[in-house]
C-alpha atoms as a PDB file:
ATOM      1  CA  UNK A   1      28.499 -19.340  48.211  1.00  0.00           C
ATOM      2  CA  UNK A   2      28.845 -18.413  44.301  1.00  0.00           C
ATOM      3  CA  UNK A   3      28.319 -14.746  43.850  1.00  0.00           C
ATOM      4  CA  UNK A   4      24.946 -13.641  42.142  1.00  0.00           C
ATOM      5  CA  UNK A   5      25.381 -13.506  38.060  1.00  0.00           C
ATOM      6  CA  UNK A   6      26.050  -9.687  37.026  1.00  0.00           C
ATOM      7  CA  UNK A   7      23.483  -8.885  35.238  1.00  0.00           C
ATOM      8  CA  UNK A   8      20.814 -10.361  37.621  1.00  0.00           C
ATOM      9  CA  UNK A   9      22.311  -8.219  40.453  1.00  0.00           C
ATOM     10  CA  UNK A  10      22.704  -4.884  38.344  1.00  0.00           C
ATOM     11  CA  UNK A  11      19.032  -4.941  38.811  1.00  0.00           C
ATOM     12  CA  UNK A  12      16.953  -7.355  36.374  1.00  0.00           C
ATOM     13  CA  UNK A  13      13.889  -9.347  38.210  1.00  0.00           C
ATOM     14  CA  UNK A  14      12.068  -6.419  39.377  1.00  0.00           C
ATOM     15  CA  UNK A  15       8.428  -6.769  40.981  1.00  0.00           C
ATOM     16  CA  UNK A  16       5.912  -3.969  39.586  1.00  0.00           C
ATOM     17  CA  UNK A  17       3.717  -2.702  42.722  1.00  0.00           C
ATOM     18  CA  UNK A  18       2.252   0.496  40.638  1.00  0.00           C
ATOM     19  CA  UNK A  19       3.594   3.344  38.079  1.00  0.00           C
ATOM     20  CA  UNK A  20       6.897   4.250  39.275  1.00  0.00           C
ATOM     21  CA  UNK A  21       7.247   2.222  41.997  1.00  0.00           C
ATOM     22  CA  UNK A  22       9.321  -1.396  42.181  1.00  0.00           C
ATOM     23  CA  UNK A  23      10.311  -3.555  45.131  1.00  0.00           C
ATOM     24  CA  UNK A  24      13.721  -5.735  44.430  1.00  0.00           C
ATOM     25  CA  UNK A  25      15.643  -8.464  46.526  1.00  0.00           C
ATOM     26  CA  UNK A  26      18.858  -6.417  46.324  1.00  0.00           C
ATOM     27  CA  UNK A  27      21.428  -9.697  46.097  1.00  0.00           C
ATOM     28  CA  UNK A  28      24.269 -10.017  49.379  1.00  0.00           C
ATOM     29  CA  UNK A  29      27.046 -10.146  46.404  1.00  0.00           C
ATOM     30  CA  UNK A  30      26.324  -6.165  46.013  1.00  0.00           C
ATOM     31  CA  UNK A  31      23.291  -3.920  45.919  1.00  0.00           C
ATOM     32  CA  UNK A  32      22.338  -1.708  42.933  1.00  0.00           C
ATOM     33  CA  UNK A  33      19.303  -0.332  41.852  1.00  0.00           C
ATOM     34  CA  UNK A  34      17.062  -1.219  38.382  1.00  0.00           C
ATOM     35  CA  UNK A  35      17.503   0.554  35.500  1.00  0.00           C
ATOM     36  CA  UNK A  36      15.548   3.600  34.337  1.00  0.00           C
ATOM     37  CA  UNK A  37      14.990   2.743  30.653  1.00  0.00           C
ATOM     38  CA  UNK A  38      12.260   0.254  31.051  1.00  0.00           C
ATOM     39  CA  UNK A  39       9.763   2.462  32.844  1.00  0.00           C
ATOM     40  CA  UNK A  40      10.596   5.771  30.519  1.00  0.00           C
ATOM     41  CA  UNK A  41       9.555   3.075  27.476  1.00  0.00           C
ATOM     42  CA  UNK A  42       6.772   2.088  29.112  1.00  0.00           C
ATOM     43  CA  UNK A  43       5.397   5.698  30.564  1.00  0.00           C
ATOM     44  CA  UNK A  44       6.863   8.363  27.772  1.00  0.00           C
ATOM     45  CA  UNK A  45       6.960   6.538  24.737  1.00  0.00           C
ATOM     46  CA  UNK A  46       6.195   9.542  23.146  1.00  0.00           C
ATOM     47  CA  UNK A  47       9.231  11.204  23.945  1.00  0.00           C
ATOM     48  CA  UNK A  48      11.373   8.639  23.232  1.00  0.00           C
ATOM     49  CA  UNK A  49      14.275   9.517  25.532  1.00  0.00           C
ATOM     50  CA  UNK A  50      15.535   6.102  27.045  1.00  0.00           C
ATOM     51  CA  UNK A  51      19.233   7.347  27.768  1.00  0.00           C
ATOM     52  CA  UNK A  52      20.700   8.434  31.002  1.00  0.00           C
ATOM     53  CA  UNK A  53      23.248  11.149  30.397  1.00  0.00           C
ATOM     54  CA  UNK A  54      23.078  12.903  33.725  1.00  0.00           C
ATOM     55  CA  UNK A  55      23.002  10.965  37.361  1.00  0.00           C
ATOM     56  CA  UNK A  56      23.172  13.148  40.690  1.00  0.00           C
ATOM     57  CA  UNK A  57      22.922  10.874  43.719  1.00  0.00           C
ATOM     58  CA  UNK A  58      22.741  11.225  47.530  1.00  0.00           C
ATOM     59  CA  UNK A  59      23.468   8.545  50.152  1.00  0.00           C
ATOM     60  CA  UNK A  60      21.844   9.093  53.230  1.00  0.00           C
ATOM     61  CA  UNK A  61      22.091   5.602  54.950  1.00  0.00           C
ATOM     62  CA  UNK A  62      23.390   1.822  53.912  1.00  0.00           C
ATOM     63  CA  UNK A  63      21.235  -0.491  51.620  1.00  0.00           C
ATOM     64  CA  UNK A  64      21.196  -4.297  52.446  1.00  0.00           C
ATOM     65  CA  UNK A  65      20.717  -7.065  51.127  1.00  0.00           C
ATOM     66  CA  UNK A  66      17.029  -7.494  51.323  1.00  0.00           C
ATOM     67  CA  UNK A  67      13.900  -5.697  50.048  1.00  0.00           C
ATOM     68  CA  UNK A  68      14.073  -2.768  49.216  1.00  0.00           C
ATOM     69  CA  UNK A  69      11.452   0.175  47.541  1.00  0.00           C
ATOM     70  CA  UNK A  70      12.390   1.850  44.559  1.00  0.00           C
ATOM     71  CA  UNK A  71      10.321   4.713  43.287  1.00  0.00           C
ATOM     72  CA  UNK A  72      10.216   7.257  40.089  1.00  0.00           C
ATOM     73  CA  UNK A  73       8.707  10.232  39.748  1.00  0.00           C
ATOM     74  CA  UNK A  74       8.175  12.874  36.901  1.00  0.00           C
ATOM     75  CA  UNK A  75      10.238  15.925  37.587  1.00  0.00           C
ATOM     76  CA  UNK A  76      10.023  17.649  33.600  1.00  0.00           C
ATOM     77  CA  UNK A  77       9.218  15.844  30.557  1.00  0.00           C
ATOM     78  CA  UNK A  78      10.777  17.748  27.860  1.00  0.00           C
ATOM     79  CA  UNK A  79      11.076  17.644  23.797  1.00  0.00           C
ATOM     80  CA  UNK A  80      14.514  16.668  24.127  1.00  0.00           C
ATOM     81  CA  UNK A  81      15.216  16.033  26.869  1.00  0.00           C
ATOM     82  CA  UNK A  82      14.039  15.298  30.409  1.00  0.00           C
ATOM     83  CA  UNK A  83      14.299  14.947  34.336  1.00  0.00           C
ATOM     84  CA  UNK A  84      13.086  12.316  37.046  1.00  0.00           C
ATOM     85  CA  UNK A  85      13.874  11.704  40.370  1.00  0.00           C
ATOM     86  CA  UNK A  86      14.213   8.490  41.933  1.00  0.00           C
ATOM     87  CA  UNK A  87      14.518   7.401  45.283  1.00  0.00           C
ATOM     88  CA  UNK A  88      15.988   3.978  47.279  1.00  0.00           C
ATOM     89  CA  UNK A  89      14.126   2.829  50.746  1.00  0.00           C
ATOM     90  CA  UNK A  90      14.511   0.379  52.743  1.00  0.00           C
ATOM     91  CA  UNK A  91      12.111  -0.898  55.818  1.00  0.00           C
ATOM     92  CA  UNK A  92      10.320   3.099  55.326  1.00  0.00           C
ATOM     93  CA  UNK A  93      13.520   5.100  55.526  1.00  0.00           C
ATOM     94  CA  UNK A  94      14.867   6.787  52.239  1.00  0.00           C
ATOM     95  CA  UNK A  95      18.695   5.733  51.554  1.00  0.00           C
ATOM     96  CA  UNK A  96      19.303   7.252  48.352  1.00  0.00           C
ATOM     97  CA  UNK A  97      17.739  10.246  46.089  1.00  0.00           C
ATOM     98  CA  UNK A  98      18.684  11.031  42.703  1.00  0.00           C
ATOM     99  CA  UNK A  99      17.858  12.964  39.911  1.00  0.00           C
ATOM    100  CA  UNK A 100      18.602  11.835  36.356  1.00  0.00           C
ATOM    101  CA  UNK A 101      18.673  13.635  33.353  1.00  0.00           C
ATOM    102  CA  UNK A 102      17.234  11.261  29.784  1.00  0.00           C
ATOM    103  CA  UNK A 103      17.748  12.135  26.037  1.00  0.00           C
ATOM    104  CA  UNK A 104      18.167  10.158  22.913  1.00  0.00           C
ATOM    105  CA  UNK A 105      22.102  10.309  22.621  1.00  0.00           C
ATOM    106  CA  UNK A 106      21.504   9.087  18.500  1.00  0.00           C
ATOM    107  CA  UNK A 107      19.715  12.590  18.250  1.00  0.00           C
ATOM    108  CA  UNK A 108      22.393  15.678  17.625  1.00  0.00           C
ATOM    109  CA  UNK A 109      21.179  18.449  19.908  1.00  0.00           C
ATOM    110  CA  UNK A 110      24.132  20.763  20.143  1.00  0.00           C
ATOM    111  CA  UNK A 111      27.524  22.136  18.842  1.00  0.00           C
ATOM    112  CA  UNK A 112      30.710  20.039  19.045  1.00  0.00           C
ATOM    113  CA  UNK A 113      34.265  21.065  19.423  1.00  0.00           C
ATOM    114  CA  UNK A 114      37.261  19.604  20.155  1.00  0.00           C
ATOM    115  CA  UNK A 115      38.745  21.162  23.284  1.00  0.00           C
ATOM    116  CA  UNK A 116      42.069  18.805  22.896  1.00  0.00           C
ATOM    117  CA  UNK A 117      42.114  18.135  26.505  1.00  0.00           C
ATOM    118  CA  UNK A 118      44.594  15.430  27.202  1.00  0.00           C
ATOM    119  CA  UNK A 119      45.455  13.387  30.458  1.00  0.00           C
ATOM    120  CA  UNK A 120      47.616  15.359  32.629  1.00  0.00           C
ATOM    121  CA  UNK A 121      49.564  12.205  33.094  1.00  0.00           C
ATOM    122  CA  UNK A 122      49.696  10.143  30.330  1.00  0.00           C
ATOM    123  CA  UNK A 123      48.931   6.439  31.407  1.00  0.00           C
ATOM    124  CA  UNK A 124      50.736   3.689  29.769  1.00  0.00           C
ATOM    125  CA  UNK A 125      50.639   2.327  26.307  1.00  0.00           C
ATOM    126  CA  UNK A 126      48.366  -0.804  25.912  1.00  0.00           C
ATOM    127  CA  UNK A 127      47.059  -2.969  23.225  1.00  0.00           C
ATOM    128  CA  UNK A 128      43.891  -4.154  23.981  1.00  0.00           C
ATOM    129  CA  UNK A 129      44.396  -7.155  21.307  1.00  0.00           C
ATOM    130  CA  UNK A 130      47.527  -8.327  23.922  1.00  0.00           C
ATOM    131  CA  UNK A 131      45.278  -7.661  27.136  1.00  0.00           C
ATOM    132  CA  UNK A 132      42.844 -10.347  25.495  1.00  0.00           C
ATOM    133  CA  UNK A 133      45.896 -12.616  25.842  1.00  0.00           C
ATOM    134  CA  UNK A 134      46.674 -11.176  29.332  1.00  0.00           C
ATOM    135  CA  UNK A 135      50.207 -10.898  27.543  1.00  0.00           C
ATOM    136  CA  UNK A 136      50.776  -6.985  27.346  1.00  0.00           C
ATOM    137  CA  UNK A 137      54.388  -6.947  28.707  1.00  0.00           C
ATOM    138  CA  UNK A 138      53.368  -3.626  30.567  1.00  0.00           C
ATOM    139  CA  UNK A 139      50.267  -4.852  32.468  1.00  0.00           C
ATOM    140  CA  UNK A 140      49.073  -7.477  34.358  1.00  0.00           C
ATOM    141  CA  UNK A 141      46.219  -8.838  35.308  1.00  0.00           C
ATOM    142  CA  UNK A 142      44.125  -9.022  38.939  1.00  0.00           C
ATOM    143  CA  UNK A 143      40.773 -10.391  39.498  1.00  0.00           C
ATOM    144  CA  UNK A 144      39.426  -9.717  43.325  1.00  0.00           C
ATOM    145  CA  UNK A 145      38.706 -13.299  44.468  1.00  0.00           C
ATOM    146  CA  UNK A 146      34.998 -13.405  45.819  1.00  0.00           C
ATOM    147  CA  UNK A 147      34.678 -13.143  49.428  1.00  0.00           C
ATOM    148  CA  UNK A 148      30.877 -13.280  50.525  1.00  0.00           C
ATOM    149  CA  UNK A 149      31.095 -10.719  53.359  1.00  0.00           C
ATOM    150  CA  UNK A 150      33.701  -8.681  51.618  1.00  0.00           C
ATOM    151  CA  UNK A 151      33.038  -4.858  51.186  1.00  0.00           C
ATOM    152  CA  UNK A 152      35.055  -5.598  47.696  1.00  0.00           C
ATOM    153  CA  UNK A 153      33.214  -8.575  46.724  1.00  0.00           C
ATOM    154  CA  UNK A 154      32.068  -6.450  43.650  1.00  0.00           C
ATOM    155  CA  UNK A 155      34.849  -6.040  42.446  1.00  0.00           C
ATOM    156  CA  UNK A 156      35.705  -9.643  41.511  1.00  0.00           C
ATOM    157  CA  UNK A 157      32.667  -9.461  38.786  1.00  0.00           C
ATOM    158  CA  UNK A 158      35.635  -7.761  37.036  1.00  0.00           C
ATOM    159  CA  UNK A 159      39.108  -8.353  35.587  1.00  0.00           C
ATOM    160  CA  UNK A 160      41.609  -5.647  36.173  1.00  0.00           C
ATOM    161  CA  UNK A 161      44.615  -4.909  34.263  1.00  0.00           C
ATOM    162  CA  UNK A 162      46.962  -2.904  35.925  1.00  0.00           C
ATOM    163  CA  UNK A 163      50.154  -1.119  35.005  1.00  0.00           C
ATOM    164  CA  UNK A 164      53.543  -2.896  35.856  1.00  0.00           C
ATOM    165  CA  UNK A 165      55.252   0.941  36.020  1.00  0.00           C
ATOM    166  CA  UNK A 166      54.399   2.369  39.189  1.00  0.00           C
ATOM    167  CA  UNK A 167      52.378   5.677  38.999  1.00  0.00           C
ATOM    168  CA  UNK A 168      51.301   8.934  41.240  1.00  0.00           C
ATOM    169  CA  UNK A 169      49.822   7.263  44.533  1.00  0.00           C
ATOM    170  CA  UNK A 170      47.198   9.690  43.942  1.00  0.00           C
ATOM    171  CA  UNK A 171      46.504   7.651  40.624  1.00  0.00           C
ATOM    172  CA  UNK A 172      44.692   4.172  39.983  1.00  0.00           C
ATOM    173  CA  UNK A 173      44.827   3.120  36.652  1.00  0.00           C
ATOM    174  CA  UNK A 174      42.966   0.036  34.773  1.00  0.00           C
ATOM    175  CA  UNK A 175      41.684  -1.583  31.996  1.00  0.00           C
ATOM    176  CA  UNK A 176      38.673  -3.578  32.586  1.00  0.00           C
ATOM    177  CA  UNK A 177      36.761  -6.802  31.301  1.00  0.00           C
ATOM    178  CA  UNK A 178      33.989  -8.420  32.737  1.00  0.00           C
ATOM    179  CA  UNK A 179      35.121 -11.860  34.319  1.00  0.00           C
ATOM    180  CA  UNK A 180      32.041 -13.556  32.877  1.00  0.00           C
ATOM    181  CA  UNK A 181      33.281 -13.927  29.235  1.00  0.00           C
ATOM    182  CA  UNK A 182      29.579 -13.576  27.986  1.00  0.00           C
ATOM    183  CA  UNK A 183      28.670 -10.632  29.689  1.00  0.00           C
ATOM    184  CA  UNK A 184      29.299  -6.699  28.242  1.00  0.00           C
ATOM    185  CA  UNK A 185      29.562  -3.364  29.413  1.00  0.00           C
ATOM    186  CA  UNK A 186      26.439  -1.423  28.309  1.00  0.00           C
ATOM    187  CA  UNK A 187      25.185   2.385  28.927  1.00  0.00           C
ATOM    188  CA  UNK A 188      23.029   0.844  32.044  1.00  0.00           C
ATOM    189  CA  UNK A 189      26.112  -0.615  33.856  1.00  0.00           C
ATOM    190  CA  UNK A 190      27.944   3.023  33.955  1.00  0.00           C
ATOM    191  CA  UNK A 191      26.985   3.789  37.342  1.00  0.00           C
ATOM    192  CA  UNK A 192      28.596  -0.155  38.629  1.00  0.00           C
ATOM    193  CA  UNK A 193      31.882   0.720  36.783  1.00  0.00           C
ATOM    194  CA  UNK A 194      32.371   4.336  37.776  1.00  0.00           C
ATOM    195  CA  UNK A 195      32.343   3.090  41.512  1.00  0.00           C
ATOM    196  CA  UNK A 196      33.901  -0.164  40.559  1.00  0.00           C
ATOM    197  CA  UNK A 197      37.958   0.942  40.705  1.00  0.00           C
ATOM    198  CA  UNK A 198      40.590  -0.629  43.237  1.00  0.00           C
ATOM    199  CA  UNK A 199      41.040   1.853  45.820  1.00  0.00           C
ATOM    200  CA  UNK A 200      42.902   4.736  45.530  1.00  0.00           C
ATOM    201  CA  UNK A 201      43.289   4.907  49.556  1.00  0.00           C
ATOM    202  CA  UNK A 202      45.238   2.167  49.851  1.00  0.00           C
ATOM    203  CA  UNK A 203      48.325   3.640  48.237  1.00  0.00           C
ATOM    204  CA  UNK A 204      48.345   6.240  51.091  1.00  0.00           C
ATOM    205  CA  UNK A 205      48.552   3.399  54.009  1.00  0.00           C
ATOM    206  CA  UNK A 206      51.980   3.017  55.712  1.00  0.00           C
ATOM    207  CA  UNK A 207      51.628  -0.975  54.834  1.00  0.00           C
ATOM    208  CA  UNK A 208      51.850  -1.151  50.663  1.00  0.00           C
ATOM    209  CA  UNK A 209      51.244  -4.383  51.447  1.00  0.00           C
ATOM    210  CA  UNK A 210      47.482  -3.988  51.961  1.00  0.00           C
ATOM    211  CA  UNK A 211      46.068  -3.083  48.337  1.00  0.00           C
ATOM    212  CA  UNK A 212      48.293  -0.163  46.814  1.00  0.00           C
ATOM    213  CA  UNK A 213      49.340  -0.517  43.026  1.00  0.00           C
ATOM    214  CA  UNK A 214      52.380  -2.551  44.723  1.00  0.00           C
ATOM    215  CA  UNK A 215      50.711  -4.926  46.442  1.00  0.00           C
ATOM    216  CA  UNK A 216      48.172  -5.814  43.208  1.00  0.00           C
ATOM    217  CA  UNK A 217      50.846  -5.757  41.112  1.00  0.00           C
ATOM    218  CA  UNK A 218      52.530  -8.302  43.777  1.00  0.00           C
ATOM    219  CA  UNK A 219      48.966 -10.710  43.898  1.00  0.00           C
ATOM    220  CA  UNK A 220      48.609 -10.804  40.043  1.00  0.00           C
ATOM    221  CA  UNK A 221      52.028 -11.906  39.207  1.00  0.00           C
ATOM    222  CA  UNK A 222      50.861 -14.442  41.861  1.00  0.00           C
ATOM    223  CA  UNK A 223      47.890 -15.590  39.676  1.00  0.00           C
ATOM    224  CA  UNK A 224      49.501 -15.657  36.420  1.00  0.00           C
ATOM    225  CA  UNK A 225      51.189 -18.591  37.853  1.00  0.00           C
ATOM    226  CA  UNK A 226      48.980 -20.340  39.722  1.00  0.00           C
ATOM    227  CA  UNK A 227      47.049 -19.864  36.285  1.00  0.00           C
ATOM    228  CA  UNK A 228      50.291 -21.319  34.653  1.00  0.00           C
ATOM    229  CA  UNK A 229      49.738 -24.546  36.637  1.00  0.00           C
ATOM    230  CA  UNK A 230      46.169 -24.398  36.589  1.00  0.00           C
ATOM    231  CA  UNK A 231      44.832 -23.140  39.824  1.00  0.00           C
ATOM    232  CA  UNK A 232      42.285 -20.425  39.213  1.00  0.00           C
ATOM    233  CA  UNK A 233      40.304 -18.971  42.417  1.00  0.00           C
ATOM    234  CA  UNK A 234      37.228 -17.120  42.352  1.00  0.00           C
ATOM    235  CA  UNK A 235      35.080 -18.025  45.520  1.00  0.00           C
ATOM    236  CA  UNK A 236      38.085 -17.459  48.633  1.00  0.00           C
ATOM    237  CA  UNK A 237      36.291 -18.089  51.908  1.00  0.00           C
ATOM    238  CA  UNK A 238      39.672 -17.995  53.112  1.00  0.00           C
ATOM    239  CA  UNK A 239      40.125 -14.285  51.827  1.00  0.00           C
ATOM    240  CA  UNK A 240      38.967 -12.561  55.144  1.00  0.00           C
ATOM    241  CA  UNK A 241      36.071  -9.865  54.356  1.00  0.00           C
ATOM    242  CA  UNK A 242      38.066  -7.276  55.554  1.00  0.00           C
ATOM    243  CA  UNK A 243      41.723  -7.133  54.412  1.00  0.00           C
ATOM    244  CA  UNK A 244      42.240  -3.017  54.754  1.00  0.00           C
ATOM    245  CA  UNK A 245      42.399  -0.569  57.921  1.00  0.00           C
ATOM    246  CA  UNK A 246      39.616   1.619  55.779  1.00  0.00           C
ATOM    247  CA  UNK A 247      37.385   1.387  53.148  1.00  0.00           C
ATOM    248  CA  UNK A 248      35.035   4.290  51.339  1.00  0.00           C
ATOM    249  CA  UNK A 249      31.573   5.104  51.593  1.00  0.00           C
ATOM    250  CA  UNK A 250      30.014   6.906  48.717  1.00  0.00           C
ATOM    251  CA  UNK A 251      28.215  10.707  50.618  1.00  0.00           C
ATOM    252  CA  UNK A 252      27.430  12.109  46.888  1.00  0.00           C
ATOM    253  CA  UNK A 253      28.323  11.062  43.203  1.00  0.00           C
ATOM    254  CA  UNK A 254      27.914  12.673  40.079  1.00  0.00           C
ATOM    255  CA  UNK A 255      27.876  10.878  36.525  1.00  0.00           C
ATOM    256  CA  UNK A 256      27.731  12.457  33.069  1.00  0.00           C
ATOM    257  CA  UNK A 257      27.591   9.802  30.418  1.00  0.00           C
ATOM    258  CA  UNK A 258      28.904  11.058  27.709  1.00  0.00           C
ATOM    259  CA  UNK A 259      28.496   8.876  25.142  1.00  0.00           C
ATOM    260  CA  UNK A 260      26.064   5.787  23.935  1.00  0.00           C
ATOM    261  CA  UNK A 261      27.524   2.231  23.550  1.00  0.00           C
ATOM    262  CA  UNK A 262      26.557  -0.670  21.338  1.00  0.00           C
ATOM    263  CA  UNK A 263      23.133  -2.390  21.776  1.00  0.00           C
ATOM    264  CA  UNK A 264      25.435  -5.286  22.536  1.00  0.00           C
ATOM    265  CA  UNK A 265      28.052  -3.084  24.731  1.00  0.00           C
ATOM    266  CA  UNK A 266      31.348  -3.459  24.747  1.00  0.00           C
ATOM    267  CA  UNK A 267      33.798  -5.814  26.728  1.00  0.00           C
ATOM    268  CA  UNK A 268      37.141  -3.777  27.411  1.00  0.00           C
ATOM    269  CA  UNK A 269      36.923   0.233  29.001  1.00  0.00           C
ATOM    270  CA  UNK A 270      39.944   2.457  30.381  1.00  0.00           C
ATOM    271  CA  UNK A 271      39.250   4.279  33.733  1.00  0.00           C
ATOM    272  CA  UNK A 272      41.187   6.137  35.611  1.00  0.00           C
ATOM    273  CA  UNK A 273      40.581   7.218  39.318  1.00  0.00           C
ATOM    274  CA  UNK A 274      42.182  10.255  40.761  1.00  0.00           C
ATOM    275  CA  UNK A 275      42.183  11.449  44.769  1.00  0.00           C
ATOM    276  CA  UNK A 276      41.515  15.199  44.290  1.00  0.00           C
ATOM    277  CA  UNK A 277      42.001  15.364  48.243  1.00  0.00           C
ATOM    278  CA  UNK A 278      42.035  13.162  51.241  1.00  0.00           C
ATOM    279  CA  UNK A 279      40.626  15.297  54.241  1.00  0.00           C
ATOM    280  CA  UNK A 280      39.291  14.813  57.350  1.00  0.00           C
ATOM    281  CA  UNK A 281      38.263  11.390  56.683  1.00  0.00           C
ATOM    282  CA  UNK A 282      36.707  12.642  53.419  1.00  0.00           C
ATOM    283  CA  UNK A 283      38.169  11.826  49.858  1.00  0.00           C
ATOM    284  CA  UNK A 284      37.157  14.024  46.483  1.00  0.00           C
ATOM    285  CA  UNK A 285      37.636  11.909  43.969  1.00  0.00           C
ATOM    286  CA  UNK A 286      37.449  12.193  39.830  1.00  0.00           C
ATOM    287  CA  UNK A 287      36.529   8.769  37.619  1.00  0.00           C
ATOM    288  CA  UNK A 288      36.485   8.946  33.823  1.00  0.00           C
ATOM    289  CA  UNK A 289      35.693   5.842  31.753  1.00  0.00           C
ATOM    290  CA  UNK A 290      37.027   5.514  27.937  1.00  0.00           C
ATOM    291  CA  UNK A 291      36.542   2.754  25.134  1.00  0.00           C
ATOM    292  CA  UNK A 292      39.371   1.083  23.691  1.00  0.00           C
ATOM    293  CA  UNK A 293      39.717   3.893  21.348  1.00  0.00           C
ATOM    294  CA  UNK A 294      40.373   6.208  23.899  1.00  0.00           C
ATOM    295  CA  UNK A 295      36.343   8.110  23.436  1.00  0.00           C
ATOM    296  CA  UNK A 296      35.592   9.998  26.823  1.00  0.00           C
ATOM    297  CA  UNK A 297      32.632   7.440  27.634  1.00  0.00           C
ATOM    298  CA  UNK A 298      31.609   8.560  31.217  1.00  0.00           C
ATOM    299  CA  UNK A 299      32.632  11.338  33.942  1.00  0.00           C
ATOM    300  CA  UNK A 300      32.179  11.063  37.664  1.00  0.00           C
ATOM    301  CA  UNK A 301      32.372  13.441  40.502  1.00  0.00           C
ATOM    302  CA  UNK A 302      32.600  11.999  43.792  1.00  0.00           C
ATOM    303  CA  UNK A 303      32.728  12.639  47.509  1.00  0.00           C
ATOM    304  CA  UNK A 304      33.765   9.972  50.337  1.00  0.00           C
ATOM    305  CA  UNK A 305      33.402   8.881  53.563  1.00  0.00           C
ATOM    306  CA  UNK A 306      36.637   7.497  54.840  1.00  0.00           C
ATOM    307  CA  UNK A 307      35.415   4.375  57.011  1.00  0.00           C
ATOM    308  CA  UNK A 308      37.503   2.555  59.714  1.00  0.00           C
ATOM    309  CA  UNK A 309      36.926  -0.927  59.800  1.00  0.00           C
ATOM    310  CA  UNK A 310      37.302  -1.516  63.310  1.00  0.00           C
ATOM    311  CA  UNK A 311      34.536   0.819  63.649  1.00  0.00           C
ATOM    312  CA  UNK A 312      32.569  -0.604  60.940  1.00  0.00           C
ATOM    313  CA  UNK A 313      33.095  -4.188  62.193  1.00  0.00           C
ATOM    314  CA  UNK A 314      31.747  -2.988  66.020  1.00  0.00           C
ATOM    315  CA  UNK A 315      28.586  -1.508  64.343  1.00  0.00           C
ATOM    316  CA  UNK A 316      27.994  -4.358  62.499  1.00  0.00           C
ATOM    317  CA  UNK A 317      27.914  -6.721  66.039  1.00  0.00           C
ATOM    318  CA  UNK A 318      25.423  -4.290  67.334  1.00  0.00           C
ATOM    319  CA  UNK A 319      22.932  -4.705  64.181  1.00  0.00           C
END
């Protein structure tokens, strides 16, 4: 089973039931909601505000593949800028709420300053012209091979680059391409990449063998040479789905997009993940997304449910 295309299951083939409201076969590769620029174009054209520069989101309960409802409504329609709220159901039961914030980022609306904040810990040197290549001597590549029931079978819609100098556990670092070579990063696929980084958890497991910076390091070494000799895997049935004691479930997540991309996006962005704490089965975590300039491109605040997959996998016998 080939994994769905990624920019039919970021949202595209929406049915229309009325104003504001949309049913969509969320895909079993991964489930994401539409985008909110086609229905402010069609409902405020006056205002012209099609950009998403604020997200606030609440989980309440899993989505699945399947049909599910998705509905906008009119909070405040401002001059310059304005508020909806939208909300994810699935067989009558809400599963998500969110508000978002829409302006026209080509507008200026404000004062600038340069604060001259810098990393805390600087992350290592790359050229993004040797990354093409996949010949930076101080990364190396790792694409997740696609696992159909895989709780990181997103993640192989993506090619990582990862640093070959190890870093804080607390840390994950990457540069990131799409796998499909035609596809680009654009302003709508924010909210898939700032939820899209390997998992910070897995550093903190007794077993680096499971999916720390190690142990990716360790598999993409691998697949440089099996590219070498020509062996390139993207669908692994023989993967396993679930190849990590834990995994994280998203309770509330924040995103401040900070800056527009091309029309046409863009196909290489920095982001780097940070554990704030791990608690209680709960992680805080911090994602900011850059261009290959280094331009702050997206912020995200987010709070985690630490899952055990034993417990998962029993809950999933009794659905």
């Amino acid at each position: 089973m080939n994994p769905t295309p990624l920019p039919k299951a970021l949202g595209r083939g929406i049915k229309l039931i009325k104003k504001g409201e949309y049913d969509l076969e969320m895909p079993n590769s991964f489930s994401f909601g539409p985008t909110i620029k086609d229905y402010f174009e069609a409902e405020h054209v006056e205002v012209k505000q099609t950009d998403v520069y604020g997200i606030q989101w609440q989980y309440f309960r899993l989505v699945f593949s399947g049909t599910v409802k998705f509905v906008i409504m009119d909070v405040h329609i401002g001059r310059s800028s304005s508020t909806i709220l939208a909300i994810v159901s699935q067989k009558g039961k809400d599963c998500m709420m969110g508000f978002l914030n829409m302006t026209n980022m080509a507008l200026p609306n404000g004062l600038s300053f340069d604060t001259e904040w810098r990393f805390n810990s600087p992350p290592i040197a790359a050229s993004v012209s040797l990354l093409v290549k996949d010949s930076d001597p101080k990364w190396v590549s790792y694409q997740c091979p696609y696992h159909p029931e895989s709780f990181r079978r997103a993640q192989s819609y993506l090619k990582f680059f990862i640093p070959l100098e190890m870093q804080e556990s607390r840390i994950r670092d990457h540069w990131i391409t799409p796998s499909d070579p035609v596809t680009t990063f654009t302003n709508e696929a924010l909210g898939f990449v700032v939820d899209i980084s390997l998992p910070i958890l897995d550093n903190f497991y007794p077993d680096k063998s499971i999916g720390s910076q190690a142990a990716t390091i360790k598999a993409g070494l691998e697949q440089k040479r099996e590219r070498e000799v020509g062996i390139t895997k993207v669908v692994d049935i023989s993967s396993g789905a679930y190849y990590a004691p834990a995994f994280l479930s998203t309770l509330a997540t924040t995103v401040e997009i900070k800056k527009r991309l091309p029309p046409g996006g863009v196909k290489w962005l920095f982001m780097r993940s940070e554990a704030k704490e791990i608690k209680n089965g709960r992680m805080s975590m911090e994602v900011a997304v850059y261009d290959e300039h280094m331009d702050l491109v997206a912020l995200s605040q987010q709070l985690n449910l630490v899952i055990d997959i034993s417990r998962a996998m029993a809950n999933k016998q009794k659905l």
